[in-house]
N, C-alpha and C. Protein backbone atom coordinates (compact mmCIF):
# COMPACT_ATOMS: atom_id res chain seq x y z
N UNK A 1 8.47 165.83 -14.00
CA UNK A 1 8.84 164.43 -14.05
C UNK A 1 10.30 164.29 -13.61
N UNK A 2 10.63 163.53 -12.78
CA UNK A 2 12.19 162.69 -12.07
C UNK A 2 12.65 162.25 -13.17
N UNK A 3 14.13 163.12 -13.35
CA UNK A 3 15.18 162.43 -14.11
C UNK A 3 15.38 161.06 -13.52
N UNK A 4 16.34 161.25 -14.54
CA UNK A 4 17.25 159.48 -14.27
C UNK A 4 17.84 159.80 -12.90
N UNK A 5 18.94 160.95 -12.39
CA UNK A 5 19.55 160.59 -11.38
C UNK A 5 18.63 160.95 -10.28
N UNK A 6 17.23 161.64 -10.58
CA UNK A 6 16.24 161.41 -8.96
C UNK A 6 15.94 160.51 -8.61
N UNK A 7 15.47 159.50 -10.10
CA UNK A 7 15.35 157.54 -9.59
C UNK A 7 16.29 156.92 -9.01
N UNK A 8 17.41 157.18 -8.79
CA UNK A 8 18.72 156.24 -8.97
C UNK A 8 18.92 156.72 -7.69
N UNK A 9 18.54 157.99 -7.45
CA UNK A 9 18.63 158.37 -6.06
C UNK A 9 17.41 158.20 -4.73
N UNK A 10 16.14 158.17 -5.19
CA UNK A 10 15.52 157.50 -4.25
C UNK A 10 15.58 155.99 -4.23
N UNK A 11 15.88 155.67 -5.67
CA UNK A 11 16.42 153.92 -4.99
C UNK A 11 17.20 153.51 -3.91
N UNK A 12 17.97 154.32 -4.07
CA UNK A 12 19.32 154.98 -3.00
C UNK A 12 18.71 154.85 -1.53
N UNK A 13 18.22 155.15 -1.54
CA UNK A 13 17.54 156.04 -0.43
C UNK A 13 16.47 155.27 0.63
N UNK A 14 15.80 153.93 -0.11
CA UNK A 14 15.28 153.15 0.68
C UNK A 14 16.34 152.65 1.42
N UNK A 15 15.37 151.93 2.50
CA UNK A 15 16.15 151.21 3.69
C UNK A 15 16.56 149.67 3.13
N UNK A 16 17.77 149.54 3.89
CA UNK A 16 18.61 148.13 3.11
C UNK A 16 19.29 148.51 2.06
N UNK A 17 19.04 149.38 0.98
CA UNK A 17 19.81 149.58 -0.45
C UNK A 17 21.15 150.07 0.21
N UNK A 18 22.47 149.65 -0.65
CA UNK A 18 23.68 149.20 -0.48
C UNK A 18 24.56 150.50 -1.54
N UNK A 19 23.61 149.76 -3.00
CA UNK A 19 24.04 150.39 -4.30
C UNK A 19 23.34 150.65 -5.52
N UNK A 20 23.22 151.49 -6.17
CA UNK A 20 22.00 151.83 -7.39
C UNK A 20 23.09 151.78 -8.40
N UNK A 21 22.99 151.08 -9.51
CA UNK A 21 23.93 151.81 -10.54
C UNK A 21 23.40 151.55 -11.69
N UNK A 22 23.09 152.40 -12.73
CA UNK A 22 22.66 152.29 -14.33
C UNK A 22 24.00 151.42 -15.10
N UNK A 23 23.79 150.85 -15.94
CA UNK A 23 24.79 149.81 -16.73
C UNK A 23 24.36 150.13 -18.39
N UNK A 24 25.53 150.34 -19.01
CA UNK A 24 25.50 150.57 -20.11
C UNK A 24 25.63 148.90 -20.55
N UNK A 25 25.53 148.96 -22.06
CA UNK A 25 25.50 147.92 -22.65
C UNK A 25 27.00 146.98 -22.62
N UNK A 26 27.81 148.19 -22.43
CA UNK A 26 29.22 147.69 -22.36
C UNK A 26 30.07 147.73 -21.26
N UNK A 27 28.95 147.90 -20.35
CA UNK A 27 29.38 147.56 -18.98
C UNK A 27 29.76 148.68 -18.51
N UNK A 28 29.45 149.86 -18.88
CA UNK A 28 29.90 151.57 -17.92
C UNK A 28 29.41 151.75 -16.86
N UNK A 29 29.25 152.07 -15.84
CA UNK A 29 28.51 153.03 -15.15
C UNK A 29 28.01 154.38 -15.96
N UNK A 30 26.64 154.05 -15.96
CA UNK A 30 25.68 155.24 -16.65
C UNK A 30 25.46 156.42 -15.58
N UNK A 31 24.64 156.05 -14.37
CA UNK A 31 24.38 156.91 -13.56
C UNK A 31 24.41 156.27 -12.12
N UNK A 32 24.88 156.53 -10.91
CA UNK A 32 25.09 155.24 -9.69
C UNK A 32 24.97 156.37 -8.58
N UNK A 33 24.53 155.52 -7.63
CA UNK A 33 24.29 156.17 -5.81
C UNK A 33 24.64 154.73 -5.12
N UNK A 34 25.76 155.03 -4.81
CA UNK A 34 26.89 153.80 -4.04
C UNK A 34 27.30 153.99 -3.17
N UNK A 35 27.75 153.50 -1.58
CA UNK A 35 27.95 153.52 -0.33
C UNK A 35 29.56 153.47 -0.68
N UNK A 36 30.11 153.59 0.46
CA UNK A 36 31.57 153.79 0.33
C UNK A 36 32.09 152.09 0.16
N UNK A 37 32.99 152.14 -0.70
CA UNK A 37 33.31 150.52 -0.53
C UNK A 37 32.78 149.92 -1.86
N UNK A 38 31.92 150.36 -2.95
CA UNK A 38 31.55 149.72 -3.77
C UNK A 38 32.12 150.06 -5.05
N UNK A 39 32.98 149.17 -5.48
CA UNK A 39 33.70 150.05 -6.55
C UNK A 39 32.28 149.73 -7.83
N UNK A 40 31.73 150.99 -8.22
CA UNK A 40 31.17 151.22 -9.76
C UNK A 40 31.32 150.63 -10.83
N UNK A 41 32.18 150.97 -11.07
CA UNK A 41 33.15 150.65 -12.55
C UNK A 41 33.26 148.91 -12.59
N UNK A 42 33.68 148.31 -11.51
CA UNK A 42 33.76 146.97 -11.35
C UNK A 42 32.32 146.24 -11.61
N UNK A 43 31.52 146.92 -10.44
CA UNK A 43 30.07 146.08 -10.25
C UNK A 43 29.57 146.48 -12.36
N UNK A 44 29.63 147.60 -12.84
CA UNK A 44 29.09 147.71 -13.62
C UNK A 44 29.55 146.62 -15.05
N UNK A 45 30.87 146.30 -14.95
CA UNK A 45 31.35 145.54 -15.86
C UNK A 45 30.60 144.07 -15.90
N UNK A 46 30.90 143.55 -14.52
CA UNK A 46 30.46 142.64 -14.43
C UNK A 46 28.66 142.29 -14.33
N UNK A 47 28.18 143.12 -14.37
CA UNK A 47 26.60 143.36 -14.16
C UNK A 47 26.65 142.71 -15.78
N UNK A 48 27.39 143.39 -16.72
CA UNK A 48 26.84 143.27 -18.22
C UNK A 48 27.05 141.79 -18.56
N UNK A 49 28.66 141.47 -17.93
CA UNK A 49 28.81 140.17 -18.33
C UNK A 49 27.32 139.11 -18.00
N UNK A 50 27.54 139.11 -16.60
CA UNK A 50 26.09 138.01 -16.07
C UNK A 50 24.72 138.20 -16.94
N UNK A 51 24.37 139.53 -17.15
CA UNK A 51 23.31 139.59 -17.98
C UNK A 51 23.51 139.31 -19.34
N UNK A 52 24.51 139.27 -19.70
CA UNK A 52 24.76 138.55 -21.14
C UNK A 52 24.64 136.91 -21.14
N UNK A 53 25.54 136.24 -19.92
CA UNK A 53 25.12 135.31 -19.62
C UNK A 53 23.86 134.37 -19.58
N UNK A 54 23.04 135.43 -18.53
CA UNK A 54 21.84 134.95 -18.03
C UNK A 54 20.85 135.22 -19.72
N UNK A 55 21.05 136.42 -20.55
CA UNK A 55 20.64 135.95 -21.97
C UNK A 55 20.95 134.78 -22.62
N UNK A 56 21.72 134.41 -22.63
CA UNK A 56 22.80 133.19 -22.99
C UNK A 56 21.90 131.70 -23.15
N UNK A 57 21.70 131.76 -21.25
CA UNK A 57 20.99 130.63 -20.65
C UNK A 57 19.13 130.99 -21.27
N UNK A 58 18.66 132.01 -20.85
CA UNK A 58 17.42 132.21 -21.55
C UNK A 58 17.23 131.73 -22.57
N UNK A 59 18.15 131.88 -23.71
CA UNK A 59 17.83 131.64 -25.16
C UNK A 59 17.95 129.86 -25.56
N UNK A 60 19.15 129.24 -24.19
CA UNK A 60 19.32 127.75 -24.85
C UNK A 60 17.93 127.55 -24.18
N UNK A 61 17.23 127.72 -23.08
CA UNK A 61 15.83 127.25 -22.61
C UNK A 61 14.65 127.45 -23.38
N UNK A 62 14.85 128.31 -24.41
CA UNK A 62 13.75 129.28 -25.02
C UNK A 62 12.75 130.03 -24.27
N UNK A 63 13.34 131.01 -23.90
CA UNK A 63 13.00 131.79 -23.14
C UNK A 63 13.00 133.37 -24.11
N UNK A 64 12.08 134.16 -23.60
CA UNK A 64 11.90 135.23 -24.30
C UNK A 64 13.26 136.39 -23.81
N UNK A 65 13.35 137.97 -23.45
CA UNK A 65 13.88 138.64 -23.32
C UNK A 65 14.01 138.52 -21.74
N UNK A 66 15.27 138.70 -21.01
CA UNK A 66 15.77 139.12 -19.67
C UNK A 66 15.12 140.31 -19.04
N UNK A 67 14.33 139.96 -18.32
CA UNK A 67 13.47 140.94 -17.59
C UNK A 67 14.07 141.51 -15.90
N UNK A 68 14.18 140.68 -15.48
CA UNK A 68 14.89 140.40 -13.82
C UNK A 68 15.70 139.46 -13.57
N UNK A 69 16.46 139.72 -13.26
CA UNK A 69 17.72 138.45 -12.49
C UNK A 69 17.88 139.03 -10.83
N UNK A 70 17.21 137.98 -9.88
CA UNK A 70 18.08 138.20 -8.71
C UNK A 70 18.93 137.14 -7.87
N UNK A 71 20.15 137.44 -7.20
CA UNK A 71 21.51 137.04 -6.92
C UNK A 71 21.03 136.78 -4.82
N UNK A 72 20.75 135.79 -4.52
CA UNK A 72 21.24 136.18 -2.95
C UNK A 72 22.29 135.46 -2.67
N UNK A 73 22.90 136.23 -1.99
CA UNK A 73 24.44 135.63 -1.05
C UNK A 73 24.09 135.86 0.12
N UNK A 74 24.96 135.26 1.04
CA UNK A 74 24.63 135.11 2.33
C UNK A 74 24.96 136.31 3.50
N UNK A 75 25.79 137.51 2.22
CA UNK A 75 25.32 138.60 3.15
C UNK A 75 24.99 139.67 2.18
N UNK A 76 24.32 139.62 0.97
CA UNK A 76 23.75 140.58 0.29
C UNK A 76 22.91 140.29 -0.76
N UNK A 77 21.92 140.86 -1.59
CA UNK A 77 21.07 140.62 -2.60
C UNK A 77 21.39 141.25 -3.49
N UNK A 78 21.86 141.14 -4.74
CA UNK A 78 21.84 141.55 -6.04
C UNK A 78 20.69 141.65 -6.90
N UNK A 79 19.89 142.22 -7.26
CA UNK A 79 18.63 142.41 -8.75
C UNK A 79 19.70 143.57 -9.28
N UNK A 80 19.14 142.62 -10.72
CA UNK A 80 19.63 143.52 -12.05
C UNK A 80 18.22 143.24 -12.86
N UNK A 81 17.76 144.53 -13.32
CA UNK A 81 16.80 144.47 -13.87
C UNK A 81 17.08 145.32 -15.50
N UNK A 82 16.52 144.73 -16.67
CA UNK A 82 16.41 145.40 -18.02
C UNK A 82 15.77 146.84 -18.03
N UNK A 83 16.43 147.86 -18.38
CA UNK A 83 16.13 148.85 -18.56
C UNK A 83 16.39 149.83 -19.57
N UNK A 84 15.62 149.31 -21.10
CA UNK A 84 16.33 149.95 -22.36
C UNK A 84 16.77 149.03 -22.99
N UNK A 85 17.57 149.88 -23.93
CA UNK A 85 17.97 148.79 -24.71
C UNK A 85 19.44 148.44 -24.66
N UNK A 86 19.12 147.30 -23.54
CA UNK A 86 20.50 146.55 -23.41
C UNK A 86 21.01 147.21 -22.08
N UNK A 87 20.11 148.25 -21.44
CA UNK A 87 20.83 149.06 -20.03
C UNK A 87 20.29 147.64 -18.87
N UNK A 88 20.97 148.02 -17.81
CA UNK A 88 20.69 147.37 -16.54
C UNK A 88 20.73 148.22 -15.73
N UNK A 89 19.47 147.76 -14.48
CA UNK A 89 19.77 148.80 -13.42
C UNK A 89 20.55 147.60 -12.35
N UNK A 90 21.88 147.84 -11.63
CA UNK A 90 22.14 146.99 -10.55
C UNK A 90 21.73 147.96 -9.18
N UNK A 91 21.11 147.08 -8.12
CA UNK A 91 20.84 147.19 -7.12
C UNK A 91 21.06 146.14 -6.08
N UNK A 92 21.94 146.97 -5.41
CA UNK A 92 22.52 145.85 -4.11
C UNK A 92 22.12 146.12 -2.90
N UNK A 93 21.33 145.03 -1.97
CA UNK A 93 20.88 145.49 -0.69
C UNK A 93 21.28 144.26 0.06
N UNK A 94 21.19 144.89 1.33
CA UNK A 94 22.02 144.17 2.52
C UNK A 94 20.90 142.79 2.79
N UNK A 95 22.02 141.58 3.41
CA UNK A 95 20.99 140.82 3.59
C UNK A 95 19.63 140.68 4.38
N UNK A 96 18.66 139.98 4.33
CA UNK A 96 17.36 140.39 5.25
C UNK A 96 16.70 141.42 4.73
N UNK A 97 16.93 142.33 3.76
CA UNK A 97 16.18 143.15 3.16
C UNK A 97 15.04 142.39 2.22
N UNK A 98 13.91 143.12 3.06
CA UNK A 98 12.46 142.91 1.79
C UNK A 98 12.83 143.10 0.50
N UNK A 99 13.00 142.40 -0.71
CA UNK A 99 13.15 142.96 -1.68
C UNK A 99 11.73 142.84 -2.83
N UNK A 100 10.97 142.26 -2.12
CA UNK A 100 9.85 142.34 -2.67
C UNK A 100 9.09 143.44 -3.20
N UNK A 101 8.98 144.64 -2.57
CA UNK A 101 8.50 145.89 -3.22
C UNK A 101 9.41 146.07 -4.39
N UNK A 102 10.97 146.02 -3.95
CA UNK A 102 11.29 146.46 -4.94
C UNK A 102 11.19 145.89 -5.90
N UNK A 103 11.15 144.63 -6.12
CA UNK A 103 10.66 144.19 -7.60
C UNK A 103 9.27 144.34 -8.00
N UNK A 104 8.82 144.64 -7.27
CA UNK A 104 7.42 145.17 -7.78
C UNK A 104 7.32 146.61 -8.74
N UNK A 105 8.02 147.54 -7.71
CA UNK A 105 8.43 148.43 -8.32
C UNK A 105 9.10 148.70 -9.39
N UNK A 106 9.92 147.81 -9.71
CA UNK A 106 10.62 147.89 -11.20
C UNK A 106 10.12 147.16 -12.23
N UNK A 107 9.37 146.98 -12.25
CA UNK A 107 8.18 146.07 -12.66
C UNK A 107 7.15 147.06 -13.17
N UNK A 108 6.49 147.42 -12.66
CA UNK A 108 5.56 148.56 -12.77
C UNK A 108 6.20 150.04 -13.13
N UNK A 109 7.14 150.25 -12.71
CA UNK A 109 7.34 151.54 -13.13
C UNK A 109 8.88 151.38 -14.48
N UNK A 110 8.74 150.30 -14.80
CA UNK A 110 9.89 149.75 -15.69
C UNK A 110 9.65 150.92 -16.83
N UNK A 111 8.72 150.55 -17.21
CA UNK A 111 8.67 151.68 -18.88
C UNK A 111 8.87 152.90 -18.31
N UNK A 112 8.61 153.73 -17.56
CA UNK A 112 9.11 155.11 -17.33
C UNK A 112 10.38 155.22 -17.08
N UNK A 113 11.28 154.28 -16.31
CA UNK A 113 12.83 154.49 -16.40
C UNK A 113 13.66 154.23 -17.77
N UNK A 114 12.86 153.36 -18.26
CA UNK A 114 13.11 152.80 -19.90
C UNK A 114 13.06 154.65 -20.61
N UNK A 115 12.02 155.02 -20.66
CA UNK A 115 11.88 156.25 -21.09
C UNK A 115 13.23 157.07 -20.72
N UNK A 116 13.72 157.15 -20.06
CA UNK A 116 14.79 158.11 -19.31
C UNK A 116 15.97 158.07 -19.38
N UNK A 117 16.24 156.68 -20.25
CA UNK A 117 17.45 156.34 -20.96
C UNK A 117 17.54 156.55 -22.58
């Protein structure tokens, strides 16, 4: 069975992906596969804030637990997806990227990365 950093690394590894990074609850970089140019430490801080946020907004709507959040800008895509308790995975891909598998994929294979944290 694929550790944590073989996932983080074939995430890596598809076409379009930018940046993979695991997010601690307090905003660390857990485990990351990042292109030159992406500072970690930054994206990871702020990954926690928004998902605290986007809990924030869930809860005044009544909304259950933060499953997926995705971000497009006009030259990149952000998904942050729940992974654990209280982890995030951030994934940044260039614009025009399908990101449809990949949310499929984290979706379906969510509880096994959950496991791995």
């Amino acid at each position: 069975m694929p550790g944590l950093h073989d996932v983080v690394q074939g995430l890596a590894a598809r076409e379009g992906v930018e940046a993979v990074i695991v997010v601690s609850p307090d905003g660390l970089p857990i485990d990351q596969a990042v292109k030159q140019g992406v500072d970690a430490e930054a994206v990871a801080a702020l990954t926690a804030t928004v998902a605290q946020g986007a809990r924030g907004l869930g809860h005044v709507v009544e909304c259950r637990s933060l499953a997926t959040g995705v971000l497009e800008f006009d030259n990149r895509n952000v998904v942050f997806s729940s992974v654990g308790d209280d982890n995030f995975l951030f994934v940044l891909t260039a614009a025009g990227t399908n990101i449809g598998h990949l949310l499929y994929d984290l979706r379906r294979h969510g509880p096994a990365l959950r496991s791995l944290l």
